[in-house]
Each structure stands twice: as structure tokens, then as C-alpha cells.
PDB file of N, CA and C in Angstrom:
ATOM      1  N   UNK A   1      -5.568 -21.346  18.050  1.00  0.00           N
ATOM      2  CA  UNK A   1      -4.953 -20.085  18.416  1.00  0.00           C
ATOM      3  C   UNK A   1      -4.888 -19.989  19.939  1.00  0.00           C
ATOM      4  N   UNK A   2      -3.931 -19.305  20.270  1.00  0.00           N
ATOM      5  CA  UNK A   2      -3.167 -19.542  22.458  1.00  0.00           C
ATOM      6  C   UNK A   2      -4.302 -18.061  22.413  1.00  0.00           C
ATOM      7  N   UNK A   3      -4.602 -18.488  23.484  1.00  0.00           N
ATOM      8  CA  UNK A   3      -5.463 -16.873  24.033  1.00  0.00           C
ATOM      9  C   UNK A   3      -4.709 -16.434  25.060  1.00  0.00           C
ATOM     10  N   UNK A   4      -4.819 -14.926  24.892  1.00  0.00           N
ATOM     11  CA  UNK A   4      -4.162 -13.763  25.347  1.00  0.00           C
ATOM     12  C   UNK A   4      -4.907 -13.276  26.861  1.00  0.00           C
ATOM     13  N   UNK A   5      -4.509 -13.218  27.650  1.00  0.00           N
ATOM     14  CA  UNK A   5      -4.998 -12.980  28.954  1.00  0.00           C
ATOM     15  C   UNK A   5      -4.450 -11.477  29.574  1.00  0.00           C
ATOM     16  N   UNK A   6      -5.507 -10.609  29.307  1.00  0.00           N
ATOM     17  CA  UNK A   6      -5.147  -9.293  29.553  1.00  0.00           C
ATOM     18  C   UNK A   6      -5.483  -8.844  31.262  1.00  0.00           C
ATOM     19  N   UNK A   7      -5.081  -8.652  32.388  1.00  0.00           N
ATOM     20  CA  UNK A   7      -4.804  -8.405  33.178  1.00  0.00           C
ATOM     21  C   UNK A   7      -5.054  -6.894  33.439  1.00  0.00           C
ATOM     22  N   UNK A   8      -6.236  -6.791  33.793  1.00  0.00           N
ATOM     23  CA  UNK A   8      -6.803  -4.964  34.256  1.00  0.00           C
ATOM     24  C   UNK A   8      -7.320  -4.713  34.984  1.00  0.00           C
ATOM     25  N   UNK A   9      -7.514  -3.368  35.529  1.00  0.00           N
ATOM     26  CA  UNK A   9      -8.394  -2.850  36.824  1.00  0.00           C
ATOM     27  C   UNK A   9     -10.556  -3.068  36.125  1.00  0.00           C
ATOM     28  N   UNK A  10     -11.237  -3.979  37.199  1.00  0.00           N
ATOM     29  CA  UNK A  10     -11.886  -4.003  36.380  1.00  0.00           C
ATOM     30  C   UNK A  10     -12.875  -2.817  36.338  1.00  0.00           C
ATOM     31  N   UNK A  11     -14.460  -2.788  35.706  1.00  0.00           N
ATOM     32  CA  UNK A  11     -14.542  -1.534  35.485  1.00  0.00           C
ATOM     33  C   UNK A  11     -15.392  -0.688  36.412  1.00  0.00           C
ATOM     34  N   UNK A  12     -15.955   0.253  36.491  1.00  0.00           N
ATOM     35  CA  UNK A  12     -16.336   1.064  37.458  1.00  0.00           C
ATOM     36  C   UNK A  12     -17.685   1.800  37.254  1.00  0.00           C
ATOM     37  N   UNK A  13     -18.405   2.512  37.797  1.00  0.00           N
ATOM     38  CA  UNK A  13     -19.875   3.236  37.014  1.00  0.00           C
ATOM     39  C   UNK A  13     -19.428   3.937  36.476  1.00  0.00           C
ATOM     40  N   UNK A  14     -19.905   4.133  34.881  1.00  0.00           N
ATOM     41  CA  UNK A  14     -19.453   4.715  34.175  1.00  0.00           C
ATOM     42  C   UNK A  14     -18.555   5.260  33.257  1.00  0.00           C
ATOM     43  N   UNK A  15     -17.619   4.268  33.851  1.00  0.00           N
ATOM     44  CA  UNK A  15     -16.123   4.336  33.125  1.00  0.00           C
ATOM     45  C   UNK A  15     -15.913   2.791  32.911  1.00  0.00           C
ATOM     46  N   UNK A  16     -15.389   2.448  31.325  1.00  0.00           N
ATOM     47  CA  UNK A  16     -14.767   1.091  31.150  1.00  0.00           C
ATOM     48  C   UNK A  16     -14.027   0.712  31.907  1.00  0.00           C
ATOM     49  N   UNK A  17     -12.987   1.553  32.087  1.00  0.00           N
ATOM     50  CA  UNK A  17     -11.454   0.907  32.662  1.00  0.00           C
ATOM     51  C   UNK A  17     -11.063   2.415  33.611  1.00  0.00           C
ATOM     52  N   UNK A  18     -10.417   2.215  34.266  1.00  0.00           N
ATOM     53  CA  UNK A  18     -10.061   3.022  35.259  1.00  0.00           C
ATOM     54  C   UNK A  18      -8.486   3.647  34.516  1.00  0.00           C
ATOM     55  N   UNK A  19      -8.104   2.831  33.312  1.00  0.00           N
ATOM     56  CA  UNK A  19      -6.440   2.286  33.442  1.00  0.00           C
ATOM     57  C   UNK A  19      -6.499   2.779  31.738  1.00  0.00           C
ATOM     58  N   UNK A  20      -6.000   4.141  30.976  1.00  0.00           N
ATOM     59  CA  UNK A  20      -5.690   3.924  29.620  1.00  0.00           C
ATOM     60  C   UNK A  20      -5.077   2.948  29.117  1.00  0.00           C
ATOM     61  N   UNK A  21      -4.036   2.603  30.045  1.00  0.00           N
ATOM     62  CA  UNK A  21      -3.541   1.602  29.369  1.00  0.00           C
ATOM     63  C   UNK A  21      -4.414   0.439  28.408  1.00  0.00           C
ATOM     64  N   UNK A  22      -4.625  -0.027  29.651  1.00  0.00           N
ATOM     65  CA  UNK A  22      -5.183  -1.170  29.645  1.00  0.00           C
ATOM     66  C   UNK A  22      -6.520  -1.271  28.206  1.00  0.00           C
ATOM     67  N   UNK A  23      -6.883  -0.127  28.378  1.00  0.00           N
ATOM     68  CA  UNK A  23      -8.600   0.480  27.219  1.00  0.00           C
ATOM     69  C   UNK A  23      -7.064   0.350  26.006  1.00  0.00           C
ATOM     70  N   UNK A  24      -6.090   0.909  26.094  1.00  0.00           N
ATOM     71  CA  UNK A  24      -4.859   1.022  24.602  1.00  0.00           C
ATOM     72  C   UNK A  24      -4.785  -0.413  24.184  1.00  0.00           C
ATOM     73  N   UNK A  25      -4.273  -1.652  25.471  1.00  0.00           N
ATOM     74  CA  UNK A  25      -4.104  -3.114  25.176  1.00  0.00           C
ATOM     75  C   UNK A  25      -5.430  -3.342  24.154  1.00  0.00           C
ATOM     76  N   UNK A  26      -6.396  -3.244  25.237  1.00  0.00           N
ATOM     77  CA  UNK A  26      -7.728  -4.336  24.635  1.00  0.00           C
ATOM     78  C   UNK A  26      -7.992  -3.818  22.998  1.00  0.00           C
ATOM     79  N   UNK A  27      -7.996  -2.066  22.815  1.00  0.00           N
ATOM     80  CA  UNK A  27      -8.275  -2.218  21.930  1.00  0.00           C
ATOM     81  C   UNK A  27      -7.560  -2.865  20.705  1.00  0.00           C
ATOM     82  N   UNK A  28      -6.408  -2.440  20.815  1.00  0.00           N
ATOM     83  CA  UNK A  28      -5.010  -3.316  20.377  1.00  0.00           C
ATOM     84  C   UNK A  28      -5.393  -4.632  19.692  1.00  0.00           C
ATOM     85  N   UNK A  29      -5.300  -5.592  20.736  1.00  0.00           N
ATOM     86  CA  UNK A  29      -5.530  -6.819  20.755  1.00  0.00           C
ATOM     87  C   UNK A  29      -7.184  -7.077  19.997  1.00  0.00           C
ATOM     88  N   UNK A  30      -8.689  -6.541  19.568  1.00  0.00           N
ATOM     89  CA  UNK A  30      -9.401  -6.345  18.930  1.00  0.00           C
ATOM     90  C   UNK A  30      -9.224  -6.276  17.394  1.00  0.00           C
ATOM     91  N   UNK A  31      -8.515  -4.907  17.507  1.00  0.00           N
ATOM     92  CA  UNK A  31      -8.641  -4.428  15.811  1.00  0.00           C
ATOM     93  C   UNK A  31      -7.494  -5.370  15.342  1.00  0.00           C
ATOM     94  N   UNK A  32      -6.647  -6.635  16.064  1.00  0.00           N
ATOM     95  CA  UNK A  32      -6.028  -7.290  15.246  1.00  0.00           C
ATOM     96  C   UNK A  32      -6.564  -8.835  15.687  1.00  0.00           C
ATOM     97  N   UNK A  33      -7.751  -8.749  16.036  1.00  0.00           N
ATOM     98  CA  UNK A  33      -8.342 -10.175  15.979  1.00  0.00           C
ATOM     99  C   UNK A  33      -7.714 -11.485  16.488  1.00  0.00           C
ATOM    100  N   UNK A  34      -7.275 -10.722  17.754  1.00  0.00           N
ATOM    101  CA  UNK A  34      -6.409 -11.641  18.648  1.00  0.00           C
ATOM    102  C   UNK A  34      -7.332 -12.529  19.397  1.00  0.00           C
ATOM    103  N   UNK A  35      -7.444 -13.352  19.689  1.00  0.00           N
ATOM    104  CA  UNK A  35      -8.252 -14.119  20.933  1.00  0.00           C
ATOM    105  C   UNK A  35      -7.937 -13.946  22.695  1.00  0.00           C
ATOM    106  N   UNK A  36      -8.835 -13.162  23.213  1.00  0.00           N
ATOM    107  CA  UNK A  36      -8.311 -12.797  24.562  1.00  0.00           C
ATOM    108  C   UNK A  36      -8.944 -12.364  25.463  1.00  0.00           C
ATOM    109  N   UNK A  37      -9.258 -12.784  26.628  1.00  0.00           N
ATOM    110  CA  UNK A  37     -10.058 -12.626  27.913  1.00  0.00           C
ATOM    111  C   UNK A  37      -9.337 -11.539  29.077  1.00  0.00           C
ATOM    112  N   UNK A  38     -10.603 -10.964  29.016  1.00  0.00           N
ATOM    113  CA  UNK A  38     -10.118  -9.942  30.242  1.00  0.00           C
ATOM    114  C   UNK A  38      -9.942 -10.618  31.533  1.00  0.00           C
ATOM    115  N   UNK A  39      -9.061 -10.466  32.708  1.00  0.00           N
ATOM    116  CA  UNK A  39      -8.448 -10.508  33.900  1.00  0.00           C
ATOM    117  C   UNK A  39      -8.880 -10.204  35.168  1.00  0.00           C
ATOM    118  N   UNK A  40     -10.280  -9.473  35.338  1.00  0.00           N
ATOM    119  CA  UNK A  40     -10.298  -8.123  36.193  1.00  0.00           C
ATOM    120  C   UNK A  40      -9.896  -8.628  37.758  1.00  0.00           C
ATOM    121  N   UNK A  41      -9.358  -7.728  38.128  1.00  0.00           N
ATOM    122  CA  UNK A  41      -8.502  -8.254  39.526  1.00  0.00           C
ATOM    123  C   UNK A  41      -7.816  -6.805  39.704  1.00  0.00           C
ATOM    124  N   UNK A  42      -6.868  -6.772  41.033  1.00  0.00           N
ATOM    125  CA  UNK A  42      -6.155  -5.907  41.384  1.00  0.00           C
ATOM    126  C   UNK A  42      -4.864  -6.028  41.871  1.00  0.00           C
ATOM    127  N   UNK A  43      -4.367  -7.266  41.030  1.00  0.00           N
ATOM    128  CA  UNK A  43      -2.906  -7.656  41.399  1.00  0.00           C
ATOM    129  C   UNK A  43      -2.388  -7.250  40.246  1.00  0.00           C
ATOM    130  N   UNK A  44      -1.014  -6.749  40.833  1.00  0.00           N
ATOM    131  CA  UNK A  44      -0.096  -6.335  39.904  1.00  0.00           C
ATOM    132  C   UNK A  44       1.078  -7.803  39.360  1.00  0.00           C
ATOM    133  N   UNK A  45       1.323  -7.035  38.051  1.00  0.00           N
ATOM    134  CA  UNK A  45       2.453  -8.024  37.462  1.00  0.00           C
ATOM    135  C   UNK A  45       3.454  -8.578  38.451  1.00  0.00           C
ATOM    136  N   UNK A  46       4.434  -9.192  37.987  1.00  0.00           N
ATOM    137  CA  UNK A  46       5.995  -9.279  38.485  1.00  0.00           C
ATOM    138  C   UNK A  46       6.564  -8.252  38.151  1.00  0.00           C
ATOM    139  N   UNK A  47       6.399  -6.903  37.403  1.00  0.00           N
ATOM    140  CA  UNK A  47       7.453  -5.854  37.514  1.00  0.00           C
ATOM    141  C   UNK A  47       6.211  -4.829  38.515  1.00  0.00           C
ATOM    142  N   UNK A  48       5.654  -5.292  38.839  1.00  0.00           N
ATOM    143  CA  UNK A  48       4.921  -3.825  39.975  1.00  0.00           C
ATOM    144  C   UNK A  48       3.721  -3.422  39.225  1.00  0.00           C
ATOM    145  N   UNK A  49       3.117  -3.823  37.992  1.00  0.00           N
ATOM    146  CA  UNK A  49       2.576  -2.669  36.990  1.00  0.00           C
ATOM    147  C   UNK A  49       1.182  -3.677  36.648  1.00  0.00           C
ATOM    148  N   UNK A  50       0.418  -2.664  36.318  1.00  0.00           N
ATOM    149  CA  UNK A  50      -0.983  -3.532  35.767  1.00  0.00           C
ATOM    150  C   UNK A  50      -1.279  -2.624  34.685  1.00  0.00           C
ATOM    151  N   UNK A  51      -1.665  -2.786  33.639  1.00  0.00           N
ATOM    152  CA  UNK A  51      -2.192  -3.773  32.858  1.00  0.00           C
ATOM    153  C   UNK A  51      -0.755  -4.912  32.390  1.00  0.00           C
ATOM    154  N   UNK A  52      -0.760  -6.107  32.725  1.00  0.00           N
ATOM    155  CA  UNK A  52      -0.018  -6.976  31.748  1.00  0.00           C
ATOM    156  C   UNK A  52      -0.887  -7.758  31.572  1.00  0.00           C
ATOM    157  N   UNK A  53      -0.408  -8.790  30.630  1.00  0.00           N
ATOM    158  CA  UNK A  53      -0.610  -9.506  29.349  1.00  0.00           C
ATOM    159  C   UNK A  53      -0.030 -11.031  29.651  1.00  0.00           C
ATOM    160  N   UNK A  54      -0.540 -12.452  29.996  1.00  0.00           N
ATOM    161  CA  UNK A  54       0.271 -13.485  29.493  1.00  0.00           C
ATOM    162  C   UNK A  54      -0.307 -13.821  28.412  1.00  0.00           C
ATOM    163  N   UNK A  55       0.645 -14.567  27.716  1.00  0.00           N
ATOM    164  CA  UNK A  55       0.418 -15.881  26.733  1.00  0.00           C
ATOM    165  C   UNK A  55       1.132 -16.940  27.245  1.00  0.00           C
ATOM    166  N   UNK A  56       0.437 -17.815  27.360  1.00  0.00           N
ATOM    167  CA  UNK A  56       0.525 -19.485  28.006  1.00  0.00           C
ATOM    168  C   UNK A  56       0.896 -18.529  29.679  1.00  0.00           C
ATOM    169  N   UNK A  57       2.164 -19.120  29.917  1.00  0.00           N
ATOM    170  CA  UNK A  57       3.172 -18.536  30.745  1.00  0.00           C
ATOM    171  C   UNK A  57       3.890 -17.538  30.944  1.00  0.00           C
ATOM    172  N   UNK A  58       3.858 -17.340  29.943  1.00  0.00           N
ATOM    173  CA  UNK A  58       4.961 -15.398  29.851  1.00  0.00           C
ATOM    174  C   UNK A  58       4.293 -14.504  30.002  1.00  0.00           C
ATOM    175  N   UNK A  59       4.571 -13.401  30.534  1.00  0.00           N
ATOM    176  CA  UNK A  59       4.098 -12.374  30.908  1.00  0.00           C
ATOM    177  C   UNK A  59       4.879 -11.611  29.321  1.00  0.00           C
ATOM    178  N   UNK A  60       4.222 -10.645  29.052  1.00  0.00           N
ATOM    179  CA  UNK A  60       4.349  -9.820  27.933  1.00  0.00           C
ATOM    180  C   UNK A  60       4.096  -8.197  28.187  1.00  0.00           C
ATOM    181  N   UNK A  61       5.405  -7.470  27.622  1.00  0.00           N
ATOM    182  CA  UNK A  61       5.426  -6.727  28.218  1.00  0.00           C
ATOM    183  C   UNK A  61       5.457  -5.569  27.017  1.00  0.00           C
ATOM    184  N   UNK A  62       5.127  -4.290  26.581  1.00  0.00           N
ATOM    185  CA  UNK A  62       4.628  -3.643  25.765  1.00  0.00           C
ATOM    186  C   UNK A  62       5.651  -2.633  25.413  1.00  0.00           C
ATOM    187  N   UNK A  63       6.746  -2.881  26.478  1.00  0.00           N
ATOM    188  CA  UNK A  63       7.434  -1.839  26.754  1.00  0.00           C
ATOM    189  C   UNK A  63       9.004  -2.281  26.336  1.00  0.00           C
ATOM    190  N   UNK A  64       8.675  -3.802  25.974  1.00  0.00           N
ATOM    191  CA  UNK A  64       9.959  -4.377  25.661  1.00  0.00           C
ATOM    192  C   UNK A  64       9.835  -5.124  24.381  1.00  0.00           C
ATOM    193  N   UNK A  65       8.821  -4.172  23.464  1.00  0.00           N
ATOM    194  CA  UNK A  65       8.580  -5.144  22.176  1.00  0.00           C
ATOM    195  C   UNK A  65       7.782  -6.075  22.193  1.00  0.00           C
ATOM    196  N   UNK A  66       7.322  -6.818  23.414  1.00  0.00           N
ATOM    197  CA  UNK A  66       6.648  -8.226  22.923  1.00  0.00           C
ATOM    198  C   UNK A  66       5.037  -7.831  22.958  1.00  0.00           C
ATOM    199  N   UNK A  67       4.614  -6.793  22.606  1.00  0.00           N
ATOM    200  CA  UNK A  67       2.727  -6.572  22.399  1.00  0.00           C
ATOM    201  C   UNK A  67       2.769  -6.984  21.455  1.00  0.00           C
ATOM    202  N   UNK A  68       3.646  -6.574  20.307  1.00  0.00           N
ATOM    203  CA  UNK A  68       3.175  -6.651  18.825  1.00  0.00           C
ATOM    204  C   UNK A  68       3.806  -8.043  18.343  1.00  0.00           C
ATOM    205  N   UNK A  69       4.339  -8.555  19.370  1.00  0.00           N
ATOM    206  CA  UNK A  69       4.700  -9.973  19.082  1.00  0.00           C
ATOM    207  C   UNK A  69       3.784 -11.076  19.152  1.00  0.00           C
ATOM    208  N   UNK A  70       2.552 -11.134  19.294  1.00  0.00           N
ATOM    209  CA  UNK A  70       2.115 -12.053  20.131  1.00  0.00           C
ATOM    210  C   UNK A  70       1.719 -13.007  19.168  1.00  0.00           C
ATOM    211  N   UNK A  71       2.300 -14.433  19.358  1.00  0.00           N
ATOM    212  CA  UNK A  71       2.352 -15.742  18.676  1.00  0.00           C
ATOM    213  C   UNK A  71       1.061 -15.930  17.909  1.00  0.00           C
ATOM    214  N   UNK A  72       0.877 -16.038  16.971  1.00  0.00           N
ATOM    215  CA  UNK A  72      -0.778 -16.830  16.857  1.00  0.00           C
ATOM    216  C   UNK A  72      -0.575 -18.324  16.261  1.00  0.00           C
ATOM    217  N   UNK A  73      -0.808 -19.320  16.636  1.00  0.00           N
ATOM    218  CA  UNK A  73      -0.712 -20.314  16.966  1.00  0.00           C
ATOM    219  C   UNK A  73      -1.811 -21.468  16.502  1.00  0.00           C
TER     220      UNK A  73
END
């Protein structure tokens, strides 16, 4: 199975994630038993935005259909 590389603000005292999003991805990617390592960093995607997502090479984007796409392999 390709592991999923989730890309987020990492976390802070007291708070997981700084970023709903990102707490929406992971859990996401969990309750469907995806294989996938958190990112923590403070660079943004190629469209400006953080939380994204690659698999292998592609960036995956949540907003264009491909979250619920993700290959399992």
C-alpha cells in the first residue's frame, strides 16, 4: 500500500493542530485505514494552502475530488 503524506501546521501546547482542516484530513484518512505520515512543517502547497496531501508525486487536493480518491495499492 503507497503512503499518504499529509502536510500540516505542526502541533502546539495544548492544541493538536492549529489547522481544522488538517485534524478533518487526518481523521479522514484513519477511520478509513489509509497508511499515512504526518508532514509537520510550515510550507505551503503549490496552490498557496496547507494542509495538502501527496501520494507518490501528486499533490491531492480535497477540493477537486481527489481526498476520497486515494489509490490503495
Amino acid at each position: 500500500m503507497q503512503t499518504v503524506y499529509l502536510h500540516t501546521f505542526p502541533p502546539v501546547p495544548h492544541v493538536y493542530s492549529i489547522s481544522p482542516f488538517g485534524i478533518k484530513v487526518e481523521s479522514w484518512l484513519r477511520l478509513h485505514g489509509i497508511n499515512y505520515e504526518c508532514v509537520h512543517c510550515f510550507e505551503f502547497g503549490p496552490k498557496g494552502q496547507i494542509p495538502f496531501v501527496l501520494v507518490g508525486d501528486e499533490v491531492r487536493d480535497e477540493r477537486e475530488g481527489h481526498a476520497v480518491r486515494v489509490p490503495v495499492v
